[in-house]
N, C-alpha and C. Protein backbone atom coordinates (compact mmCIF):
# COMPACT_ATOMS: atom_id res chain seq x y z
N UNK A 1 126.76 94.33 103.10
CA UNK A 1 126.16 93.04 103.36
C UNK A 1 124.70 93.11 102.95
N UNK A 2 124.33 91.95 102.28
CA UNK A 2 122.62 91.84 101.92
C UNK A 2 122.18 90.79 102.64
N UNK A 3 121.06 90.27 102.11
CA UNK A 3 120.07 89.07 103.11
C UNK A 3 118.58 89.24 102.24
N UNK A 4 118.20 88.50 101.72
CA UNK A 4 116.82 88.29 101.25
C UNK A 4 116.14 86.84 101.85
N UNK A 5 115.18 87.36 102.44
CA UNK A 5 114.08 86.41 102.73
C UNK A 5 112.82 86.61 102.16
N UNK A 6 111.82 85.38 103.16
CA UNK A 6 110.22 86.12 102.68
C UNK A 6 109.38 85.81 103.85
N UNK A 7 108.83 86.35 103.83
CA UNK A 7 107.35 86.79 104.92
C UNK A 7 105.95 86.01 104.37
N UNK A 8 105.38 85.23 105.05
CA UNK A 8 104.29 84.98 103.99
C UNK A 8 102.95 85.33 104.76
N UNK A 9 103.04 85.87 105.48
CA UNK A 9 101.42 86.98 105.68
C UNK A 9 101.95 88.26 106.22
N UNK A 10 100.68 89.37 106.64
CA UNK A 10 101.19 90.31 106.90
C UNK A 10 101.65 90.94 108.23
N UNK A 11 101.14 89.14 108.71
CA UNK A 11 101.68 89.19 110.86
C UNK A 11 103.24 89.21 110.43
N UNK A 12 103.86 88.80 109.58
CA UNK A 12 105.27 88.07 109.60
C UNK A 12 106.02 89.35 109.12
N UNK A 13 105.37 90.13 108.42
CA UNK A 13 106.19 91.45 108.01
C UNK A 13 105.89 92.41 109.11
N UNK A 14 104.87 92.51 109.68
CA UNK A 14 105.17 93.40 110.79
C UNK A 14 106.26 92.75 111.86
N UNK A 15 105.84 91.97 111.91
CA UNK A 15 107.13 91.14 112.94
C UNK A 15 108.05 91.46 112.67
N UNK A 16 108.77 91.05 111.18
CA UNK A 16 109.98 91.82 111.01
C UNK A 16 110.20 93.42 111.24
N UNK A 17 109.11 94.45 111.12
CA UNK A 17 109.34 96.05 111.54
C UNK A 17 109.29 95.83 113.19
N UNK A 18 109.05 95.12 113.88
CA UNK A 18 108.95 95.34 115.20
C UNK A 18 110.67 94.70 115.81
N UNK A 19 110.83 93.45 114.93
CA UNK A 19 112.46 92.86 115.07
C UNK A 19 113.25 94.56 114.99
N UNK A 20 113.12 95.00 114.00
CA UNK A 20 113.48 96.15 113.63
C UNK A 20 113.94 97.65 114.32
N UNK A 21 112.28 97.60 115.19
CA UNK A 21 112.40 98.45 115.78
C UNK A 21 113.11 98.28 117.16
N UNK A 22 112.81 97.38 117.66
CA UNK A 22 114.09 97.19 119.15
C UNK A 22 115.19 97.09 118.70
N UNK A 23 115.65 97.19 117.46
CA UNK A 23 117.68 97.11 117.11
C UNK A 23 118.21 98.65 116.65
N UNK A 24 117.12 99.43 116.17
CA UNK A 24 117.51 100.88 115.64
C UNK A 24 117.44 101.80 116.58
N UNK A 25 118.19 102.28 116.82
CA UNK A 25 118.86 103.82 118.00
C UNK A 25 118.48 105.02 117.02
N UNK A 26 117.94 106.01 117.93
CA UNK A 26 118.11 107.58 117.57
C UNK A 26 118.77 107.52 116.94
N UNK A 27 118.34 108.69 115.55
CA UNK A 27 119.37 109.32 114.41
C UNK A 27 119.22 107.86 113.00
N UNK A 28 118.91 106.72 113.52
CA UNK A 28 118.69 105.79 112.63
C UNK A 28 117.56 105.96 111.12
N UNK A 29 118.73 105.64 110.27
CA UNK A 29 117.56 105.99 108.79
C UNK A 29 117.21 104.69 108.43
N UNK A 30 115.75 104.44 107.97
CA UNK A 30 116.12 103.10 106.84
C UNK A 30 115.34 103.60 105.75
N UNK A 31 115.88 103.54 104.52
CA UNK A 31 115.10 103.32 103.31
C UNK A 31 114.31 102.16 102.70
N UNK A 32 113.17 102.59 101.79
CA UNK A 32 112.44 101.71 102.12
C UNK A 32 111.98 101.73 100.51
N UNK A 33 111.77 100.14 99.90
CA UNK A 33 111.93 100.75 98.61
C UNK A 33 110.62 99.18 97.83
N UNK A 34 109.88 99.72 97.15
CA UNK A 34 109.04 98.36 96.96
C UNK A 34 107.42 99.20 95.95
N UNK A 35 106.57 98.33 95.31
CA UNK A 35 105.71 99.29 94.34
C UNK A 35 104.68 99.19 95.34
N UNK A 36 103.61 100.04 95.14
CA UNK A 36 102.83 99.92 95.42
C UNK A 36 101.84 98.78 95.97
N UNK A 37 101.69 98.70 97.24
CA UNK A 37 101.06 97.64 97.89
C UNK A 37 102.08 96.81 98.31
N UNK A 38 103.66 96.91 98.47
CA UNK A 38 104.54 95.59 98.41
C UNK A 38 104.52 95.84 100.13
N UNK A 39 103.85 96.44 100.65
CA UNK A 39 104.20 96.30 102.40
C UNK A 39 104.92 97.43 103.16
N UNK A 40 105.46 98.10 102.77
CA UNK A 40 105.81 99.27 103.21
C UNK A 40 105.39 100.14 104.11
N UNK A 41 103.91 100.09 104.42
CA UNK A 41 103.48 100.86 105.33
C UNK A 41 103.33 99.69 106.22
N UNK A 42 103.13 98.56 106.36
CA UNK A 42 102.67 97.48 107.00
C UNK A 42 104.09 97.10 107.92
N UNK A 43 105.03 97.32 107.33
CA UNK A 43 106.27 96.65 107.86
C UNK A 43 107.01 98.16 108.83
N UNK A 44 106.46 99.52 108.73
CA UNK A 44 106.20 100.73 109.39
C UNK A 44 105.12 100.16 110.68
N UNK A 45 103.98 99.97 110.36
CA UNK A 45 102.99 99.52 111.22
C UNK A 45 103.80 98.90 112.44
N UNK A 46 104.56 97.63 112.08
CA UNK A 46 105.31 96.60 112.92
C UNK A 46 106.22 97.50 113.72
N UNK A 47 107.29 98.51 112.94
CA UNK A 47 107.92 99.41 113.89
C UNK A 47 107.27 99.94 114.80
N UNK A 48 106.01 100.63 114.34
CA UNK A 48 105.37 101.61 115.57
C UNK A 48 105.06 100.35 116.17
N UNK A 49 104.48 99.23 116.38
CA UNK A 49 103.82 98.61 117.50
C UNK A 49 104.61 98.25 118.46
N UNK A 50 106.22 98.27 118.05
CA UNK A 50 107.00 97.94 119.28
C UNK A 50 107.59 99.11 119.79
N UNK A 51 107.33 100.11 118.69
CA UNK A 51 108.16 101.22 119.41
C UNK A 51 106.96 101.99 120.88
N UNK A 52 106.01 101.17 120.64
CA UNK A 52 104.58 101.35 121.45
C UNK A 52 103.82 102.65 121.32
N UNK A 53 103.34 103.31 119.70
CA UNK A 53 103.16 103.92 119.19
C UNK A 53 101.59 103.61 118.75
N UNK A 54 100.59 104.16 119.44
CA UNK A 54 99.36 103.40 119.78
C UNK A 54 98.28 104.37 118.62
N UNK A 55 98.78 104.99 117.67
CA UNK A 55 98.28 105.76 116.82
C UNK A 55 97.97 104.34 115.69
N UNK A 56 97.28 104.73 114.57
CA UNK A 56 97.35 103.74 113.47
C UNK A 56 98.18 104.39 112.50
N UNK A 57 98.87 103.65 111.97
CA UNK A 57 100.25 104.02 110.96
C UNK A 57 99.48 104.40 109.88
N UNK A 58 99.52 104.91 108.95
CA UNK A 58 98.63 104.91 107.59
C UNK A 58 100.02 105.79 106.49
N UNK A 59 99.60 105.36 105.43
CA UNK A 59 100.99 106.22 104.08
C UNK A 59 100.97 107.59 104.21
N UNK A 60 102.14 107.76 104.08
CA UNK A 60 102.48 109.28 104.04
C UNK A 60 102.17 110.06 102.58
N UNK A 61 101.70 109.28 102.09
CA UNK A 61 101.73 109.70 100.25
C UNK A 61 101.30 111.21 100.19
N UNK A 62 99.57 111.42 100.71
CA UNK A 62 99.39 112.94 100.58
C UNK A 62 100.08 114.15 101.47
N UNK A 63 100.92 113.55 102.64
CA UNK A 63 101.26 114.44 103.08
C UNK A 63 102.70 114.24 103.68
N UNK A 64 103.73 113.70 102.66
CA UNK A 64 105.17 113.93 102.38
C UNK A 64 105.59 113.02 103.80
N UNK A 65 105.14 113.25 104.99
CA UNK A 65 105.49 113.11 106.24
C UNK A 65 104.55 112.89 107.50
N UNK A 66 104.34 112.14 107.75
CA UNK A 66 103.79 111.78 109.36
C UNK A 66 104.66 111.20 110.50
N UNK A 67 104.70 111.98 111.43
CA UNK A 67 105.81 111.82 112.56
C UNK A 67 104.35 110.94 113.37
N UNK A 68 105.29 110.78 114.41
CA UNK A 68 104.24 110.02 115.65
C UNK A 68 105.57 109.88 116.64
N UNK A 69 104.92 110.67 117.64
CA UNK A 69 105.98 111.35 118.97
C UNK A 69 105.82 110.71 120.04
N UNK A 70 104.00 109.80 120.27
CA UNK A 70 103.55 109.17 121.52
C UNK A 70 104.26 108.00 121.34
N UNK A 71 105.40 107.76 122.01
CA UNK A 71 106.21 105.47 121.45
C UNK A 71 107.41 106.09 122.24
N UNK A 72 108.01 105.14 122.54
CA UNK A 72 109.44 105.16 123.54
C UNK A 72 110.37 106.36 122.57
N UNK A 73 110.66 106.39 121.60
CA UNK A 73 111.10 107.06 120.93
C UNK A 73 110.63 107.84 119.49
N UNK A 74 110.78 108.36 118.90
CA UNK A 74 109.62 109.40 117.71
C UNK A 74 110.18 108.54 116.60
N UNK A 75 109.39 108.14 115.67
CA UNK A 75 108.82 107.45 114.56
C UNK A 75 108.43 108.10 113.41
N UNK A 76 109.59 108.45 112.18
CA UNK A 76 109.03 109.64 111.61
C UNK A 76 109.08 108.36 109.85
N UNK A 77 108.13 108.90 108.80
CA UNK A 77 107.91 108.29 108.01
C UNK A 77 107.34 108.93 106.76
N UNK A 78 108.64 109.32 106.23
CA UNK A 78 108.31 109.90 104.72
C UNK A 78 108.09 109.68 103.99
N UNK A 79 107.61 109.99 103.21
CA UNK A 79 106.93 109.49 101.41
C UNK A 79 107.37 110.90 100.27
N UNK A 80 108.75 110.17 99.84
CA UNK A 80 109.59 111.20 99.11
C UNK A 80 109.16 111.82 97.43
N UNK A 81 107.94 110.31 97.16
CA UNK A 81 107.70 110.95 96.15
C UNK A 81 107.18 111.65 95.23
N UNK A 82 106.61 112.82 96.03
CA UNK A 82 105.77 113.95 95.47
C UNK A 82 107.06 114.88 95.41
N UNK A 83 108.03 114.28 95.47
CA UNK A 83 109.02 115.62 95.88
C UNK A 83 110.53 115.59 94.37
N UNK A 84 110.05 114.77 93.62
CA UNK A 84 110.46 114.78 92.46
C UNK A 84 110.68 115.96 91.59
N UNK A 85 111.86 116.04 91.26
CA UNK A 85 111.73 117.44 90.45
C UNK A 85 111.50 118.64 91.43
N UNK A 86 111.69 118.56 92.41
CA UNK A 86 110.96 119.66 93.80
C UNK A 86 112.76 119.92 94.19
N UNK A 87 112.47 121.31 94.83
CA UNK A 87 113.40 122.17 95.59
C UNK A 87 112.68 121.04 97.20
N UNK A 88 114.29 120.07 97.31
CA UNK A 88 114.14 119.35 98.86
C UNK A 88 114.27 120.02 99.92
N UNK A 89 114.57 121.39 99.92
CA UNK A 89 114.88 121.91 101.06
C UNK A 89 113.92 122.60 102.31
N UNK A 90 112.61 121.24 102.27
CA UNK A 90 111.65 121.55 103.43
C UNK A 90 112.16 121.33 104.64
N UNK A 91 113.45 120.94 104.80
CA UNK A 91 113.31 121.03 106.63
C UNK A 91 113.68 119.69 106.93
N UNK A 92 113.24 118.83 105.86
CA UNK A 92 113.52 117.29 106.02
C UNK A 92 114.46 116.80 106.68
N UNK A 93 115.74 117.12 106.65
CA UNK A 93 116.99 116.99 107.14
C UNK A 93 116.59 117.01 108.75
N UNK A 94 115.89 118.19 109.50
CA UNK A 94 116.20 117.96 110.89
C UNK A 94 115.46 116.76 111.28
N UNK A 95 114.72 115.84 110.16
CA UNK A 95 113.94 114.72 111.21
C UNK A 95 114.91 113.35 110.60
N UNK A 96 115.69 113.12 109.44
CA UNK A 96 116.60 112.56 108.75
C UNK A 96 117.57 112.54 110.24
N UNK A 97 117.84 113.66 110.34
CA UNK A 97 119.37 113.58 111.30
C UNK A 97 118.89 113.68 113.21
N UNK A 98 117.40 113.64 112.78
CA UNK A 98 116.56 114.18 114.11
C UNK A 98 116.98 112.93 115.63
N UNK A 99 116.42 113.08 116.32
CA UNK A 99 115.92 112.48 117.58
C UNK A 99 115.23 111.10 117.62
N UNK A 100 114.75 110.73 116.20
CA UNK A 100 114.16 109.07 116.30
C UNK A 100 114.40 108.40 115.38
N UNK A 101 113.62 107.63 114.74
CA UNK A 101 114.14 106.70 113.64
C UNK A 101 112.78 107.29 112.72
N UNK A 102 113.95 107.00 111.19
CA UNK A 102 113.32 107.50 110.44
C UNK A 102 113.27 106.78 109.31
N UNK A 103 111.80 106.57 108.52
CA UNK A 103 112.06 105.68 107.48
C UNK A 103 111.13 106.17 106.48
N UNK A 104 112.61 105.81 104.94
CA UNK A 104 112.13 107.24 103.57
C UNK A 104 111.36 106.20 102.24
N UNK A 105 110.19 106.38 102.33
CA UNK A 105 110.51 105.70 101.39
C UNK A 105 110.37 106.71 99.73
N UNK A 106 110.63 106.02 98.55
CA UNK A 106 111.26 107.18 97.51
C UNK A 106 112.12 107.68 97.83
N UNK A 107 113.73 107.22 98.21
CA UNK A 107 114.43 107.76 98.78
C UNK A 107 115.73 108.36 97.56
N UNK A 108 115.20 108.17 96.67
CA UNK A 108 115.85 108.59 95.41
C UNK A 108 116.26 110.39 95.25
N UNK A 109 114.30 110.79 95.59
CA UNK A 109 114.35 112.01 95.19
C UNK A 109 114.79 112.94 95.65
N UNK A 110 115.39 112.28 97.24
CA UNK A 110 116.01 113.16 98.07
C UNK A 110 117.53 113.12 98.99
N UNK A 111 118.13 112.10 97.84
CA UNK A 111 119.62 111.09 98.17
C UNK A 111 120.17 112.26 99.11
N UNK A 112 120.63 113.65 98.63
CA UNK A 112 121.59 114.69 99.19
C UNK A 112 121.16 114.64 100.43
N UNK A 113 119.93 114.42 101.33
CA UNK A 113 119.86 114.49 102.71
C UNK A 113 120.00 112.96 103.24
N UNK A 114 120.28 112.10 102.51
CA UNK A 114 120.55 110.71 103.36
C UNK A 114 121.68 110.41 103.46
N UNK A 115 122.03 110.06 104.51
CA UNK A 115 123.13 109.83 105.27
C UNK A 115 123.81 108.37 104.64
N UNK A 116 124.93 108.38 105.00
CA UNK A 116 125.96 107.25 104.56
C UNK A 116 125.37 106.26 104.69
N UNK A 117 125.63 106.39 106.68
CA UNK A 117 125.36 105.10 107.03
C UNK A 117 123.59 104.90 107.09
N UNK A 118 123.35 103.73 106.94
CA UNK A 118 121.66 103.49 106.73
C UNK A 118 121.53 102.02 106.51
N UNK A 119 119.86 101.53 106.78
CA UNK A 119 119.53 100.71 105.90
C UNK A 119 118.90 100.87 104.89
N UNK A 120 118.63 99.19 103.98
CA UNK A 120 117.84 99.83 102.68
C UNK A 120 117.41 98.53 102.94
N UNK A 121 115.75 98.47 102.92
CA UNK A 121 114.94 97.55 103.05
C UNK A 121 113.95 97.55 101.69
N UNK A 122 114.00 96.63 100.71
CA UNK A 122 113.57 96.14 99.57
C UNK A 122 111.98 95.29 99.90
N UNK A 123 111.06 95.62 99.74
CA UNK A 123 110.00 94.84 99.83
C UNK A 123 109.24 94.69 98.46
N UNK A 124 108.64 93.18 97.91
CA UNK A 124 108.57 92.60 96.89
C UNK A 124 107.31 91.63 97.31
N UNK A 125 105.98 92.05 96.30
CA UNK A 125 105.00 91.13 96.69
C UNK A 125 105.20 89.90 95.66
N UNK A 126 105.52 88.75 95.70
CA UNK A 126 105.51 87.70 95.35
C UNK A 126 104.27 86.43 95.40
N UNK A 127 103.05 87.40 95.31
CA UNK A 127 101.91 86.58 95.19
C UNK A 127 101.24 86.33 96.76
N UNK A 128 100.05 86.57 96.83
CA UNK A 128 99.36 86.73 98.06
C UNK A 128 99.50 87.61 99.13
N UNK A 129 99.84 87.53 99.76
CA UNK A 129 100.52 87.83 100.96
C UNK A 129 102.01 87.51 101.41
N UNK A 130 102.42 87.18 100.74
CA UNK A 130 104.02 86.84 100.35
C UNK A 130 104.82 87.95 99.86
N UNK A 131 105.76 88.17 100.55
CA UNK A 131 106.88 89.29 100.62
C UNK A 131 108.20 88.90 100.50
N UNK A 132 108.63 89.01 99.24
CA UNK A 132 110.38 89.11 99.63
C UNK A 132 111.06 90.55 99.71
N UNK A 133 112.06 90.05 101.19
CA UNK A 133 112.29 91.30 101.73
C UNK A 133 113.76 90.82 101.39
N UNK A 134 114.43 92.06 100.75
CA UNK A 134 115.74 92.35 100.79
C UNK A 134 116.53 93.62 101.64
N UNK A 135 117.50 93.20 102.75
CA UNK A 135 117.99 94.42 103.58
C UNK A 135 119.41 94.31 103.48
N UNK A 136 119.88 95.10 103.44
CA UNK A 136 121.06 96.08 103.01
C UNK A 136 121.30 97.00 104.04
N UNK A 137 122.82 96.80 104.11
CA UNK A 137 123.54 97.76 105.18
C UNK A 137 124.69 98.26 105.14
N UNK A 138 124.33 99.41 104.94
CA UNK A 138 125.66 100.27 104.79
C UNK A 138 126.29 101.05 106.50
N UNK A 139 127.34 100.35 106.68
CA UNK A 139 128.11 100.52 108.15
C UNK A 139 127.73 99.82 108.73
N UNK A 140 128.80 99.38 109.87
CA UNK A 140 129.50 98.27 110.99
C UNK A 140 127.95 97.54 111.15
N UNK A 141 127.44 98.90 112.46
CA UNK A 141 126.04 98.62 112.93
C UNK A 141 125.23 97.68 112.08
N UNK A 142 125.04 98.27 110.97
CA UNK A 142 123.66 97.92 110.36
C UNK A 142 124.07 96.56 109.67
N UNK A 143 125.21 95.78 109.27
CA UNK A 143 125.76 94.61 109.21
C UNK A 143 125.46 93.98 110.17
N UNK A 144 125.65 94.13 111.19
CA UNK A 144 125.78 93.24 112.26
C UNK A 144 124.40 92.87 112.95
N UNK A 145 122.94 93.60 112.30
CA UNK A 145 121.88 94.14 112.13
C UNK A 145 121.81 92.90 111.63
N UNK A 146 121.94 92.91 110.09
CA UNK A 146 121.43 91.73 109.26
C UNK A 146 121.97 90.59 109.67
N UNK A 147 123.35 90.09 110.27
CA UNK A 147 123.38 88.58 110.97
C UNK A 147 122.24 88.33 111.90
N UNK A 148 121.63 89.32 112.99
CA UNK A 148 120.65 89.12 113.51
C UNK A 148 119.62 88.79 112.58
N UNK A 149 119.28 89.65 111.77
CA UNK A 149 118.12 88.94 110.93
C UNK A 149 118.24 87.61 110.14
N UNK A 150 119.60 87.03 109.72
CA UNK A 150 119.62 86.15 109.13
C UNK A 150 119.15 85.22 110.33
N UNK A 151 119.69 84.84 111.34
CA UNK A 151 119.67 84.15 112.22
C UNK A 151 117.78 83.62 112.46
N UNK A 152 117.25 84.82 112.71
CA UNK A 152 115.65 84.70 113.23
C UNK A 152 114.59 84.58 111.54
N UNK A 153 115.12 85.31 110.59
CA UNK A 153 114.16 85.36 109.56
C UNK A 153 114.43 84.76 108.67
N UNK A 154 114.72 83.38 107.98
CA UNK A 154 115.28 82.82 107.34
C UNK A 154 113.98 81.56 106.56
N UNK A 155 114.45 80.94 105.63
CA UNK A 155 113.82 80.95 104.30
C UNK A 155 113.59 79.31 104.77
């Protein structure tokens, strides 16, 4: 199942990571896929603020991975793509299959540790502050995920 909407500032995309974060359970992956500047860390931001994660979110770019453990549940947030052409076998997997929710983005370079079931969240700057977000769900859960979002985030 898919669903594309749009966000048109950057209160409205965190909103959607915070919608987000009260529906995803432990062990939860989402991929996260969009160029540079399309919102990605911003729509992370929105997760930690509901997951009540009182750190400031910032990109994982120089350093592959930033967890954040202080929030109802651990908040882990990778940045896969320095890891191109790289031997994946840092360890990644125990926070992939770990204890909180986890979200990859470049999730290309490291497919063999992502799990079946998942989401895949598409973010697209469409001029200003304007975001089209496309989400994707692979298994029961994460379907039934996006009727919720159709319902509240809609065009």
């Amino acid at each position: 199942m898919e669903y594309t909407f749009t966000t048109n500032n950057r209160d409205q995309t965190m909103a959607f990571g915070s919608f987000l974060a009260l529906r995803l359970v432990r062990g939860d992956v989402v991929l996260l896929e969009g160029d540079l500047g399309a919102g990605k860390t911003t729509l992370v931001g929105g997760v930690a603020k509901a997951l009540k994660v009182h750190e400031d979110v910032i990109s994982p770019t120089f350093n592959i991975m930033k967890c954040y453990f202080k929030g109802t549940i651990p908040l882990y947030h990778i940045d896969a793509y320095r890891l191109e052409n790289q031997n994946i076998e840092l360890g990644l997997d125990e926070y992939i299959e770990g204890d909180g929710v986890c979200f990859i983005e470049w999730p290309q370079f490291i497919m063999p540790l992502i799990p079946d079931e998942r989401l895949e969240v598409s973010l697209h700057n469409v001029g200003g502050d304007h975001r089209e977000i496309t989400i994707k769900g692979e298994g029961k859960r994460f379907e039934k995920l996006i009727g919720e979002v159709k319902e509240v985030f809609h065009d």
